[in-house]
Protein backbone atom coordinates (compact mmCIF):
# COMPACT_ATOMS: atom_id res chain seq x y z
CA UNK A 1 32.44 126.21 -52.97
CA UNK A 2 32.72 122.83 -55.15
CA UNK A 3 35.77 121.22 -56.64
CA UNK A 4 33.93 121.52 -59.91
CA UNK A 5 32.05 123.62 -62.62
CA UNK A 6 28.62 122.08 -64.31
CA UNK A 7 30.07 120.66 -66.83
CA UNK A 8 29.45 117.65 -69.26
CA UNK A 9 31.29 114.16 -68.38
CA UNK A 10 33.17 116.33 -65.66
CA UNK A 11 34.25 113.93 -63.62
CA UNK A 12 34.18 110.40 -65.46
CA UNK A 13 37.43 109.48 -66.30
CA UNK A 14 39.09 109.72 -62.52
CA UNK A 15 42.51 108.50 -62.93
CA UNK A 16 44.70 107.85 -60.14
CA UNK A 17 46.57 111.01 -60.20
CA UNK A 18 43.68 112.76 -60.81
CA UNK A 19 42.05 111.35 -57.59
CA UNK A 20 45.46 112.30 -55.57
CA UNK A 21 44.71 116.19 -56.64
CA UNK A 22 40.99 115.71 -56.07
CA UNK A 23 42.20 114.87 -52.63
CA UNK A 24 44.38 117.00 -51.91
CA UNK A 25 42.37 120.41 -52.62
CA UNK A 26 39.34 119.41 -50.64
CA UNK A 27 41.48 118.60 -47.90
CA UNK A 28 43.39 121.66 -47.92
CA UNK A 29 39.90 123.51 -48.73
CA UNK A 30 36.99 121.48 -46.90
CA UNK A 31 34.90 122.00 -49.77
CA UNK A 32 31.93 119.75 -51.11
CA UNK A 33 32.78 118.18 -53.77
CA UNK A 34 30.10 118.95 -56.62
CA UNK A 35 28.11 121.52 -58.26
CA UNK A 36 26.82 124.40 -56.38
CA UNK A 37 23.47 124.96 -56.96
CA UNK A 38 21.77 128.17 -58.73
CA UNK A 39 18.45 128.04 -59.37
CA UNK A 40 17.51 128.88 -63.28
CA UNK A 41 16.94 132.57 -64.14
CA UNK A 42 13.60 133.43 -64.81
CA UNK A 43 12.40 134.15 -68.29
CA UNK A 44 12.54 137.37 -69.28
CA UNK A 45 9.52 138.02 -70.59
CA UNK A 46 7.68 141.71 -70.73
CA UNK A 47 3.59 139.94 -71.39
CA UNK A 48 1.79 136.31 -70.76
CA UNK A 49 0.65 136.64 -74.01
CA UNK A 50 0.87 138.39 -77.93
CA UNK A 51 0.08 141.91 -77.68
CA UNK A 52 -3.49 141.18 -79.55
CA UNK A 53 -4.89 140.55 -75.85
CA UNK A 54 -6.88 143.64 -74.29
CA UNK A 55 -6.36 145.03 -71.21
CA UNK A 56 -9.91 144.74 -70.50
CA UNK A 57 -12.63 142.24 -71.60
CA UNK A 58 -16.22 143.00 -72.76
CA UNK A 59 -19.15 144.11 -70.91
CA UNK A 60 -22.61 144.22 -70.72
CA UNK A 61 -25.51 145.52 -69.07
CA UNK A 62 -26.80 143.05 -67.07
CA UNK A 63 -25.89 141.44 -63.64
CA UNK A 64 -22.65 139.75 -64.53
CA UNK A 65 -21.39 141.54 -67.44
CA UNK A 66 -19.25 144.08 -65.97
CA UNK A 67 -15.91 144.43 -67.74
CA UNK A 68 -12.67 142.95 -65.98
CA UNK A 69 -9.25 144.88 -65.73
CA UNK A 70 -5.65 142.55 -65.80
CA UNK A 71 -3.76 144.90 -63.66
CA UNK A 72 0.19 143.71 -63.93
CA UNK A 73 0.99 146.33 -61.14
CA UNK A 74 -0.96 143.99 -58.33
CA UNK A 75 -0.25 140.84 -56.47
CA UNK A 76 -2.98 138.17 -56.04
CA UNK A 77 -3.76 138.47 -52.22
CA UNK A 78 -3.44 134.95 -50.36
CA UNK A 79 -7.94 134.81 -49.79
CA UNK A 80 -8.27 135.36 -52.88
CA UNK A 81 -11.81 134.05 -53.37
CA UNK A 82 -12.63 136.57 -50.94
CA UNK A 83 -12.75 139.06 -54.47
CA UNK A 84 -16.00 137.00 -54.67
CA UNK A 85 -17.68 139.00 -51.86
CA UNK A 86 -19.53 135.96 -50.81
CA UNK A 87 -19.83 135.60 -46.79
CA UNK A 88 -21.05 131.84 -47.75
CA UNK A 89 -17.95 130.92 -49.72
CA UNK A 90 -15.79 133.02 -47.09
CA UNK A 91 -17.14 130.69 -44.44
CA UNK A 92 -17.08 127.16 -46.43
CA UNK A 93 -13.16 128.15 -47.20
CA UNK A 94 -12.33 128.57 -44.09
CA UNK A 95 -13.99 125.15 -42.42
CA UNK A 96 -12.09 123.37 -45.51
CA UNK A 97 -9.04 124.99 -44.59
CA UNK A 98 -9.25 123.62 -40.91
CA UNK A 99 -10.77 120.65 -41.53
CA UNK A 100 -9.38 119.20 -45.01
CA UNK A 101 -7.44 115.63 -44.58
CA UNK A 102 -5.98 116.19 -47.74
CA UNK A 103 -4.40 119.39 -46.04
CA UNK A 104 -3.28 117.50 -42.80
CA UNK A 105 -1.88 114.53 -44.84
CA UNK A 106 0.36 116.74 -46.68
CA UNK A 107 1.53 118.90 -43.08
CA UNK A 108 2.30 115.72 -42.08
CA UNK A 109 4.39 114.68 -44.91
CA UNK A 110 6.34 118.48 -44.89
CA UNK A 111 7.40 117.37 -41.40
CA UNK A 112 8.55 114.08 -42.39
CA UNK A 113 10.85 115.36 -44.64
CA UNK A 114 12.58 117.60 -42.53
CA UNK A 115 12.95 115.25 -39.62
CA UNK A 116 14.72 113.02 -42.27
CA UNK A 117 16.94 116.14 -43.05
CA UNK A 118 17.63 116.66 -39.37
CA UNK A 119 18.46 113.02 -39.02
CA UNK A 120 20.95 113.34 -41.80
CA UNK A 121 22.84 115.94 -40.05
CA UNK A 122 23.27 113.69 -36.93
CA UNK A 123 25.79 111.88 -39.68
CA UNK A 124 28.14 115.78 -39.05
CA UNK A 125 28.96 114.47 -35.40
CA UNK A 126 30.59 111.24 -34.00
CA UNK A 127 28.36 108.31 -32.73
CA UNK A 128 29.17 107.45 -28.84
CA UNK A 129 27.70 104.50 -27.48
CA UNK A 130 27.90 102.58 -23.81
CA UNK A 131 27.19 98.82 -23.05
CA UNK A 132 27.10 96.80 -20.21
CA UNK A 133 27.39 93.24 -20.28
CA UNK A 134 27.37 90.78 -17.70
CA UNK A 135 27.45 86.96 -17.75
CA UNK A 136 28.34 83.54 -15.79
CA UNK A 137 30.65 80.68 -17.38
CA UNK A 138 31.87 77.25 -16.65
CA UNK A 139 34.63 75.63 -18.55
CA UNK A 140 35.45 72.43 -19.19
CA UNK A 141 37.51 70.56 -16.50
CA UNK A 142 39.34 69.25 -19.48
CA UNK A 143 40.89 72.56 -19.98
CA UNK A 144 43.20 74.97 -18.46
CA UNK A 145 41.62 77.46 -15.92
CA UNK A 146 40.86 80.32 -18.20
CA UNK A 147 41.33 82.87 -15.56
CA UNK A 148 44.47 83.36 -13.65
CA UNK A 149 45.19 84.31 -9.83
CA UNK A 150 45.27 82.77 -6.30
CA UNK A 151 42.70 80.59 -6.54
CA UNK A 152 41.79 79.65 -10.37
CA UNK A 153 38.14 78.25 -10.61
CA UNK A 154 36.22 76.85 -13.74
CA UNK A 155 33.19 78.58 -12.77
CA UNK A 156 33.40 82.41 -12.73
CA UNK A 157 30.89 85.83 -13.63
CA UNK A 158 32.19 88.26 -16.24
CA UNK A 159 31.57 92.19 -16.20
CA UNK A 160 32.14 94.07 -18.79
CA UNK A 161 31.30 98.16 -19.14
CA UNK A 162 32.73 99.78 -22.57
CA UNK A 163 31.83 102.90 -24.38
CA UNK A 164 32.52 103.40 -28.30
CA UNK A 165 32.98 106.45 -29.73
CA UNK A 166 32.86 106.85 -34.03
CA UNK A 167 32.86 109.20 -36.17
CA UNK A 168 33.53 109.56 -39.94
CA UNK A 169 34.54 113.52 -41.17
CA UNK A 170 33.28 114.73 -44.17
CA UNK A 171 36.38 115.57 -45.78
CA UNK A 172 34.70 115.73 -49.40
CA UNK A 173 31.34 116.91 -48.28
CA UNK A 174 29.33 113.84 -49.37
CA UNK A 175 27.30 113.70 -46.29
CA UNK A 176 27.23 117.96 -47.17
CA UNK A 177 25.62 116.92 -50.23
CA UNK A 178 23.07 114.23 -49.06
CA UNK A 179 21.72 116.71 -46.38
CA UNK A 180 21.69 118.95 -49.00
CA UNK A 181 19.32 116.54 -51.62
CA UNK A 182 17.29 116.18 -48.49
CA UNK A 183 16.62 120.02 -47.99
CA UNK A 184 15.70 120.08 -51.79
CA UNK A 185 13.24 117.19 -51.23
CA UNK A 186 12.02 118.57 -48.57
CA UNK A 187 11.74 122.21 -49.93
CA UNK A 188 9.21 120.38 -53.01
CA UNK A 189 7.23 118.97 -49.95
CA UNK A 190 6.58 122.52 -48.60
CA UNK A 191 5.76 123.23 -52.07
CA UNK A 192 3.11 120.13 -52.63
CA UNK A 193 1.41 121.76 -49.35
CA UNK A 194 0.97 124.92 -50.95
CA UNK A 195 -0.06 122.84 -53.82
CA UNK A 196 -2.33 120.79 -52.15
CA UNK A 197 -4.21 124.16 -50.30
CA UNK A 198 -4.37 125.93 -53.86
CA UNK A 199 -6.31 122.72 -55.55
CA UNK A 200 -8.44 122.91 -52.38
CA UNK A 201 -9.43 126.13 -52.34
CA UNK A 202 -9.91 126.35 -56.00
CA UNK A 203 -12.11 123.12 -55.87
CA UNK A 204 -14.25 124.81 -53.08
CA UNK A 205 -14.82 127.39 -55.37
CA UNK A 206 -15.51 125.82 -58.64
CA UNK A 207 -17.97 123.56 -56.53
CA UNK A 208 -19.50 126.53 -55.05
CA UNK A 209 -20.16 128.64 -58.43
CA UNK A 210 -20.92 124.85 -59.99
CA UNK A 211 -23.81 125.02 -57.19
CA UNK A 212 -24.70 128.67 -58.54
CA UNK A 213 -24.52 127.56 -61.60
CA UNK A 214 -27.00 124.47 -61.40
CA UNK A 215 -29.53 126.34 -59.29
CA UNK A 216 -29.79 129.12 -61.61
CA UNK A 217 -30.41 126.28 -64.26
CA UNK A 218 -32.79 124.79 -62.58
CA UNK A 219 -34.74 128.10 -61.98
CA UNK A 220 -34.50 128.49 -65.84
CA UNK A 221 -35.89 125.11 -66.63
CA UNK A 222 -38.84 125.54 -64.33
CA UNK A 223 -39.31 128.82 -66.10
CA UNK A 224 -39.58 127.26 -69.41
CA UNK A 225 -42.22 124.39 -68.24
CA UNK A 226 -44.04 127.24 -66.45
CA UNK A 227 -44.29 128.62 -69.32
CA UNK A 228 -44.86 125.55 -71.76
CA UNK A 229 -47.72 124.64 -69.45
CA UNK A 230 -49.38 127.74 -69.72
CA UNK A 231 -49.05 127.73 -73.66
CA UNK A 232 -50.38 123.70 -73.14
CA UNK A 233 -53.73 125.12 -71.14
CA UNK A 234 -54.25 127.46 -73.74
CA UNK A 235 -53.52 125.03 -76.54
CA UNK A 236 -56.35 122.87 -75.20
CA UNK A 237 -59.27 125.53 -74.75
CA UNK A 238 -58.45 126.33 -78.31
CA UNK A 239 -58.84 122.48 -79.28
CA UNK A 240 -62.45 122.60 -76.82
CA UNK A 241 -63.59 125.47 -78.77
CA UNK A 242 -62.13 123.64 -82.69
CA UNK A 243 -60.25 126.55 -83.15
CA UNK A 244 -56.76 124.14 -83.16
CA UNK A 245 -56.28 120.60 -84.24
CA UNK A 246 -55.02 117.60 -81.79
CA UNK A 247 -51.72 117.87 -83.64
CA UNK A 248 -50.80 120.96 -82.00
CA UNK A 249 -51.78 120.16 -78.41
CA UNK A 250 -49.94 116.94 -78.95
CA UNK A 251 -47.12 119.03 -80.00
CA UNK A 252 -47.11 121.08 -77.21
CA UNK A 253 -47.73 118.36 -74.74
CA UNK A 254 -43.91 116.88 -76.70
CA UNK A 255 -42.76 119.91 -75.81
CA UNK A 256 -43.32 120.15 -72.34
CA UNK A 257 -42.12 116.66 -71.98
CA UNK A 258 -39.17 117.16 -72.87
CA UNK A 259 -38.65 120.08 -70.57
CA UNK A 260 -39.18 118.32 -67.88
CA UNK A 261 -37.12 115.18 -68.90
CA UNK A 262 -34.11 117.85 -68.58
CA UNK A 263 -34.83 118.73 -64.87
CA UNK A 264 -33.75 115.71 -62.98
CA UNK A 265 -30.26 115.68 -64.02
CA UNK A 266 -30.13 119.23 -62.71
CA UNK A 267 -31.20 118.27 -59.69
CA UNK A 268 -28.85 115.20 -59.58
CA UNK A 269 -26.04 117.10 -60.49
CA UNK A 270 -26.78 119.85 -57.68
CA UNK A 271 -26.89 117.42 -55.32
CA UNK A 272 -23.70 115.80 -56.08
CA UNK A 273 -22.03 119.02 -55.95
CA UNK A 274 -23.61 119.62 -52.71
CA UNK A 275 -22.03 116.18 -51.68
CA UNK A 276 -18.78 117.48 -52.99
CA UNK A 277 -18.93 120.77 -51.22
CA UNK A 278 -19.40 118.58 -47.93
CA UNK A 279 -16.42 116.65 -48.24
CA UNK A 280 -14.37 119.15 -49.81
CA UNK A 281 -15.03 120.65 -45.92
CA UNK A 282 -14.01 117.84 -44.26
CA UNK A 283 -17.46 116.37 -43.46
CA UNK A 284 -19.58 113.49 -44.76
CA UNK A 285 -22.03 114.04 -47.41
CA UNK A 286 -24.80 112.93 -44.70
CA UNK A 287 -24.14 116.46 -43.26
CA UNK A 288 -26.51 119.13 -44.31
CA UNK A 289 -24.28 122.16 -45.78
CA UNK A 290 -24.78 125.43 -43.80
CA UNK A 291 -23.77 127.51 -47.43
CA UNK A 292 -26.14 127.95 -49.97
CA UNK A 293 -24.74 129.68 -53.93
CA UNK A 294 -26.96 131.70 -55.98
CA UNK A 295 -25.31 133.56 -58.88
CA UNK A 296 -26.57 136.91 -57.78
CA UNK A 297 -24.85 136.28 -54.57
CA UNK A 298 -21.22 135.85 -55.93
CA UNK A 299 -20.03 139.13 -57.43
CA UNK A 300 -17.73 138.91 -60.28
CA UNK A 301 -14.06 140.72 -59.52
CA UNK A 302 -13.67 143.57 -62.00
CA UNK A 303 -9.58 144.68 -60.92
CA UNK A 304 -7.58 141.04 -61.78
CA UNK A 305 -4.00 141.15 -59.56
CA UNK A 306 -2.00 139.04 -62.39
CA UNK A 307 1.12 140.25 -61.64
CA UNK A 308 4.55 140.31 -63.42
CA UNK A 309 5.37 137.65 -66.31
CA UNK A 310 8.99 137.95 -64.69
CA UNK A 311 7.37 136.85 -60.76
CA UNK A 312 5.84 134.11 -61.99
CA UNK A 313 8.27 131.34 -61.63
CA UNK A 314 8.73 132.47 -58.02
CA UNK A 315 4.64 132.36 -57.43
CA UNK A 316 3.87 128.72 -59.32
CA UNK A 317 4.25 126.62 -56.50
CA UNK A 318 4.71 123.63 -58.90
CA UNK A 319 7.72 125.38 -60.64
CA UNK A 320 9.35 125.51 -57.21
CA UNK A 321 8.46 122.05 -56.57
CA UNK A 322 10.32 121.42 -60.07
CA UNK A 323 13.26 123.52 -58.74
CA UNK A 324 13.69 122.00 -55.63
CA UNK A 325 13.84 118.63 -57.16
CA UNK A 326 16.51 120.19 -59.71
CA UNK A 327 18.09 121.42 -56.61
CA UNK A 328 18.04 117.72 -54.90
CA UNK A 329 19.33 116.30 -58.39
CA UNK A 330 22.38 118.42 -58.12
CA UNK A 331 23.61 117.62 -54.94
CA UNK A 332 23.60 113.82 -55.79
CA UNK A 333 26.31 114.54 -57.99
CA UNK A 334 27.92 115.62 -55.50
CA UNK A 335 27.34 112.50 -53.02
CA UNK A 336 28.07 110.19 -56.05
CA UNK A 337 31.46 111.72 -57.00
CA UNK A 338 32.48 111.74 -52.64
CA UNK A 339 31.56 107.97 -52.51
CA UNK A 340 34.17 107.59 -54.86
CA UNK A 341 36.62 109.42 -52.60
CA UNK A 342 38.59 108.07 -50.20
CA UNK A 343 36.47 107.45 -47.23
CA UNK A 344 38.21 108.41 -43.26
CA UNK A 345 36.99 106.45 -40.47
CA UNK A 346 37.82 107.12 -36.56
CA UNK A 347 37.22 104.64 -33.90
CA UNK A 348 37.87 104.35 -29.92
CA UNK A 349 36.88 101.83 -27.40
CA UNK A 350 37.40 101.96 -23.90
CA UNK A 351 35.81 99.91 -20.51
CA UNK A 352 36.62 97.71 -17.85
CA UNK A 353 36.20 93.96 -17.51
CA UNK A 354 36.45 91.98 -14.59
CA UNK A 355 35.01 89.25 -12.87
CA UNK A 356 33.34 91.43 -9.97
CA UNK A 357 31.70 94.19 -10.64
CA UNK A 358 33.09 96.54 -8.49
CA UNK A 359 36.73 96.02 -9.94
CA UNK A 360 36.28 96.46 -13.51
CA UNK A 361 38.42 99.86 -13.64
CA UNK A 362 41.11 98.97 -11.03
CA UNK A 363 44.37 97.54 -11.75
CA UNK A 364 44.96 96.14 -14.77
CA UNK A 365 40.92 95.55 -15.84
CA UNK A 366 40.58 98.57 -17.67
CA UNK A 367 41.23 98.46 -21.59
CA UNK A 368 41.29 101.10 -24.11
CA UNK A 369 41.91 100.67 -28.65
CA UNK A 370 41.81 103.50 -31.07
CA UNK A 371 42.09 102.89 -34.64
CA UNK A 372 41.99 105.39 -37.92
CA UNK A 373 41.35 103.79 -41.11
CA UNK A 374 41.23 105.24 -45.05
CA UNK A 375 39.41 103.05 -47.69
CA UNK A 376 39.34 104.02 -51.19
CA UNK A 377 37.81 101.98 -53.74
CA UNK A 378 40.60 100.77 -56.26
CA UNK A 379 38.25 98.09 -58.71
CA UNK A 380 34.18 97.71 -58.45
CA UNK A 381 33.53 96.86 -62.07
CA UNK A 382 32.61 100.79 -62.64
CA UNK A 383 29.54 100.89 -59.81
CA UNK A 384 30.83 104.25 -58.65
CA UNK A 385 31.56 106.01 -62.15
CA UNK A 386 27.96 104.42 -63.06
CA UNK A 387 26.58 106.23 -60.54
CA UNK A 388 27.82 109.29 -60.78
CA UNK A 389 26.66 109.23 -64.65
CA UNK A 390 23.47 108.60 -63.71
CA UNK A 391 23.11 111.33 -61.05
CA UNK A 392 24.01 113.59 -63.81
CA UNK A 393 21.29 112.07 -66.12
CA UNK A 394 18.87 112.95 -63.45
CA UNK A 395 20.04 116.18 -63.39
CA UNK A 396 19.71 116.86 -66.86
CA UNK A 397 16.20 115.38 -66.67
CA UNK A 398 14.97 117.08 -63.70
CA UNK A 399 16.39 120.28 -65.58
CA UNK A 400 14.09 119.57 -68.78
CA UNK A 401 10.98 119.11 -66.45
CA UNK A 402 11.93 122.17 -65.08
CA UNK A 403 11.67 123.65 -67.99
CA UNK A 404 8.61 121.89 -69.18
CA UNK A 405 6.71 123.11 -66.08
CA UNK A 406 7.46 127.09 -66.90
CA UNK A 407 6.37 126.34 -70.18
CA UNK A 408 3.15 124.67 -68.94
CA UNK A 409 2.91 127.92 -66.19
CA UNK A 410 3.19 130.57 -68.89
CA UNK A 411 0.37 128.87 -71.03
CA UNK A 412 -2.13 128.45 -68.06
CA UNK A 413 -2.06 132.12 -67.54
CA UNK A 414 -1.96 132.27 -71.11
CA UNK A 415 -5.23 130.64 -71.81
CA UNK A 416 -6.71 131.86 -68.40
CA UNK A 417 -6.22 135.47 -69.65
CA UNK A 418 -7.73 134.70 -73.14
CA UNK A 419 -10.73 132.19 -71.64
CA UNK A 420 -11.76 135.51 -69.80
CA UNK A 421 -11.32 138.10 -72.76
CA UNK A 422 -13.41 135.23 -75.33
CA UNK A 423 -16.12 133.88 -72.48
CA UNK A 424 -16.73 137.65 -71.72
CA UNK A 425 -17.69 138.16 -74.92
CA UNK A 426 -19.77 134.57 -75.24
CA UNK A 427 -21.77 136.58 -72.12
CA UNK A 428 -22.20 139.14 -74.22
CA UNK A 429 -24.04 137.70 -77.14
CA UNK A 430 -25.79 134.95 -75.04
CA UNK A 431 -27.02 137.67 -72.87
CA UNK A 432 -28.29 139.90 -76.51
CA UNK A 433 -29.72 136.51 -77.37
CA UNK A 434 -31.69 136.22 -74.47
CA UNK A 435 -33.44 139.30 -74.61
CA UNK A 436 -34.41 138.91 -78.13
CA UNK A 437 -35.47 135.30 -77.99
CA UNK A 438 -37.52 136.68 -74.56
CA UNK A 439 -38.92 139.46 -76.53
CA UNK A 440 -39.74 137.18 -79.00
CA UNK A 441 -41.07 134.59 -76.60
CA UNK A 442 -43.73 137.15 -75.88
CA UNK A 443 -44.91 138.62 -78.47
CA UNK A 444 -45.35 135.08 -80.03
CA UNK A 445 -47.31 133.85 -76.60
CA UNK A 446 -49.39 137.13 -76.99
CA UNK A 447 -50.34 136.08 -80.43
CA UNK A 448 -51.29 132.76 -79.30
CA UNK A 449 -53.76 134.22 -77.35
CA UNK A 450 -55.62 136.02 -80.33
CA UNK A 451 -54.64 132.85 -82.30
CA UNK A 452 -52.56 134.52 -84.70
CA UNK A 453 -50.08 131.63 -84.98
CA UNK A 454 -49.55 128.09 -85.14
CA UNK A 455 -48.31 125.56 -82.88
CA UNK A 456 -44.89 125.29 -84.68
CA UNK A 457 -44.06 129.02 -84.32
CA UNK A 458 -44.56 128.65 -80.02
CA UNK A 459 -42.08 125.90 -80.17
CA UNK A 460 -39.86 127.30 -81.99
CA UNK A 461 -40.00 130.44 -79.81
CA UNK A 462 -40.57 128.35 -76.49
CA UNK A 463 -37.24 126.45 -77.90
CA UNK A 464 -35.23 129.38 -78.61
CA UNK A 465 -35.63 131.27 -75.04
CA UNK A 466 -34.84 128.18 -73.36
CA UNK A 467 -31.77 127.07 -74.92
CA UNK A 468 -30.35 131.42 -75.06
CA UNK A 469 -31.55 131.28 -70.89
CA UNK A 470 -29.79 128.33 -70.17
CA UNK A 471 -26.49 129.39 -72.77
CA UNK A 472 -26.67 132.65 -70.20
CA UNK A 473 -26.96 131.45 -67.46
CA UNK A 474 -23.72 128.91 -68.22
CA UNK A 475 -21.60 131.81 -69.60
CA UNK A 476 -22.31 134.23 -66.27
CA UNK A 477 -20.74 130.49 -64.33
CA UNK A 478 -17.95 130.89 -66.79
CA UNK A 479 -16.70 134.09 -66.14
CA UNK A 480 -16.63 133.53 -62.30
CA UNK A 481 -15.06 129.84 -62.96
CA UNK A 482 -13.06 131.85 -65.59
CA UNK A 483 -11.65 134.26 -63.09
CA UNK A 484 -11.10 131.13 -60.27
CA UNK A 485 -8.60 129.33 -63.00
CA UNK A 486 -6.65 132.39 -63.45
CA UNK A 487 -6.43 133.03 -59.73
CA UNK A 488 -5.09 129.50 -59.64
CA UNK A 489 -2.66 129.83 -62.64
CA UNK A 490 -1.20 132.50 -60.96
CA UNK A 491 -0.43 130.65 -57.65
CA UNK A 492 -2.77 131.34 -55.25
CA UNK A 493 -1.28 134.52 -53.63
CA UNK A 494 0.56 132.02 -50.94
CA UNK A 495 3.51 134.12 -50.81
CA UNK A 496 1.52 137.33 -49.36
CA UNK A 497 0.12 135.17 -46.76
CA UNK A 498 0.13 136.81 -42.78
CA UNK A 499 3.39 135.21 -41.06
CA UNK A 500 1.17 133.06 -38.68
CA UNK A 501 -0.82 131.46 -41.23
CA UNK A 502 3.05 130.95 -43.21
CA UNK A 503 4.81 129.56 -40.44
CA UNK A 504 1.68 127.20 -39.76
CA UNK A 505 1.81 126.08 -43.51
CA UNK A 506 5.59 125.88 -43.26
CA UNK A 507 5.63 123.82 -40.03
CA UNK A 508 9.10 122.65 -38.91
CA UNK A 509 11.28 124.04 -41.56
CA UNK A 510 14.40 125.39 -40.50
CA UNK A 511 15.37 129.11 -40.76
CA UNK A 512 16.74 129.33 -44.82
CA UNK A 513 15.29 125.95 -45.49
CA UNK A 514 13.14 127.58 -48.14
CA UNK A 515 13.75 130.55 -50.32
């Protein structure tokens, strides 16, 4: 319950009398002072995109060109990169799951901010303290004794036990509200860790079809200079026998240069991946990876889990990072309009003092105070009303990132969804444009032989099967890398994760601490 609705300037202009009723309701009510929180509704929306998408994307019939199906009726299951049906990226996953300091910096941070929410609710209970002091003195003969009795001395020992007790109630649920900013806060961090394990496991298996991809490149390129070598032999009995001029075996001899000049940054780039791969698992790059990626060995998911438009502000762990900060935003207005409430204060004290220690609580020794106390700000310049305006300008901010972050969610699924339906058919017509350019390919290399062409038309056909192979090879990555973004646009599939595994990735967090 609050002492206020969400409402513009509610709040600014707090008069005297207005303060007196402020007062007087919470302290007949005990409510927090404030806006309650509700998070936003989510859009209702029926589709992640126009209705012009299909269902299903194109296909083809070759090894990697089997249609995909978006089927709204399924979740995304929490290993999802086991739709892969790789045992080598199944294994990798799971070492950079156990091993990742990225993941163990950000479990550490989750528990941070609960122990900071825990520490805040020590604030609900009174403080008690107990001291013990003891000391020896001498005063000046020029003065009076300082202690009285029989025998009045100038030298004496002091002991001195006391206990304090404090507390402060939270009449107007300030200290309500800070614990709950803390819970939001700490709420986003549970949210950063799913964040953090769904930008790891996607960047395992980018790396991992990256690796595919280069190898299968590779394997291409060495194709073409197998074959440009060949066609270079030939070229050069033909010159031996006059039946072709230098110009063509020089040609040829371009050609195959150039060829080769693309191979070693394939082979870099593989082996920076590899390094990648390595540390993505936790290990040094001097470590030799176990997993080895070929594109044959990754199969490409055909049934797609995407889920309801209307689930997916629930799912994107960054949208619940954005409402959880919301969340912390709103409860600061609440803090900011209790500070500038009165504030109740409750003190005892209570020990003995003596001058030996085994008399401190007989007699007269012992000594006792309590004290209540009210403070209310009457004249600070305006700190307090500042402050409370500028809690709600954080809320309203917070609420437009909010915002902005479902609108970013909705178009990564967006594009995701339509990067699969286009790259499908890219496959398509790179993989028809291999098998002509290969056909081609062969029929001019057959020629060659009877020398029934010139050197231009093997280029040109040497040329074209090499850039279609390589074009086919990149748009069978695609599609797998394709199907990896929209697994990660969707969330991950965190929320369908086995309890162990959740509690493990929740850590400390309290029973309702997230939703």
């Amino acid at each position: 319950m609050t002492l206020s609705a969400r409402v513009p300037g509610w709040g600014r202009r707090l008069t005297g009398a207005t303060t007196a009723v402020v007062v007087g309701v919470a302290l007949l009510s005990g409510c927090a002072v404030g806006p309650d929180f509700r998070p936003p509704a989510p859009p209702d929306l029926a589709s992640y995109t126009r209705p012009s998408l299909a269902p299903t994307t194109a296909s083809s019939e070759i090894p990697g060109g089997e249609a995909q199906h978006f089927v709204p009726e399924q979740q995304l299951p929490p290993r999802w990169w086991t739709l892969f049906e790789s045992p080598s990226l199944n294994a990798l996953m799971e070492k950079a799951l156990r091993a990742s300091p990225t993941l163990i910096a950000a479990e550490a941070a989750l528990r941070q901010a609960w122990e900071l929410v825990y520490a805040q609710q020590g604030a609900f209970f009174p403080t008690v303290q107990a001291g013990f002091s003891a000391s020896g003195q001498r005063t000046s003969a020029t003065l009076s004794p300082v202690l009285g009795g029989n025998n009045p001395s100038s030298t004496f020992a002091l002991y001195q036990t006391q206990g304090t007790f404090s507390f402060t109630p939270d009449i107007f649920g300030g200290n309500r509200r800070q614990v709950e900013t803390l819970v939001g806060l700490a709420e986003a961090q549970h949210f950063q860790l799913e964040i953090a394990h769904l930008t790891l496991t996607s960047s395992v298996a980018a790396a991992a079809i990256q690796e595919a991809s280069l190898r299968a490149q590779i394997a291409a390129t060495r194709e073409i200079i197998d074959i440009s070598a060949r066609s270079l032999a030939l070229f050069r009995r033909q010159f031996e026998l006059g039946a072709v001029a230098r110009l063509d075996v020089a040609a040829q001899e371009a050609a195959l240069a150039q060829v080769q000049q693309t191979l070693p940054p394939l082979e870099k780039q593989l082996e920076q991946t590899r390094n990648l791969l390595t540390v993505l698992a936790g290990r040094f790059p001097s470590d030799e990876p176990e997993e080895r990626f070929e594109l044959a060995a990754l199969r490409l998911p055909q049934e797609l889990p995407v889920g309801l438009p209307s689930t997916l502000v629930e799912h994107r762990p960054d949208v619940r990072v954005a409402e959880a900060q919301l969340h912390a935003a709103s409860a600061q207005i609440g803090v900011a309009l209790a500070n500038r409430l009165p504030q109740f204060t409750i003190t005892a004290a209570g020990g003995g003092l003596s001058t030996s220690l085994t008399q401190m609580f007989v007699n007269s020794n012992p000594f006792w105070s309590v004290s209540a106390n009210i403070l209310q700000t009457v004249f600070d310049g305006g700190t307090l009303r500042h402050r409370q305006r500028a809690a709600e300008a954080t809320f309203e901010q917070a609420a437009a990132q909010y915002r902005s972050t479902v609108l970013s969610a909705f178009q990564n699924v967006a594009d995701a969804l339509h990067a699969l339906q286009a790259d499908a058919e890219a496959f398509r017509a790179a993989a028809a444009a291999e098998q002509a350019t290969r056909a081609s390919l062969d029929l001019t290399l057959a020629a060659q032989q009877l020398g029934a062409v010139n050197y231009l038309a093997v280029l040109n056909a040497q040329q074209a099967y090499r850039q279609t192979l390589l074009t086919r090879v990149q748009a069978q990555a695609a599609r797998l890398s394709d199907s990896v973004a929209l697994f990660q646009t969707l969330g991950g599939g965190w929320w369908s994760r086995p309890a162990p595994e959740a509690a493990r990735m929740q850590t400390t967090a309290p029973a309702g601490g997230t939703r």
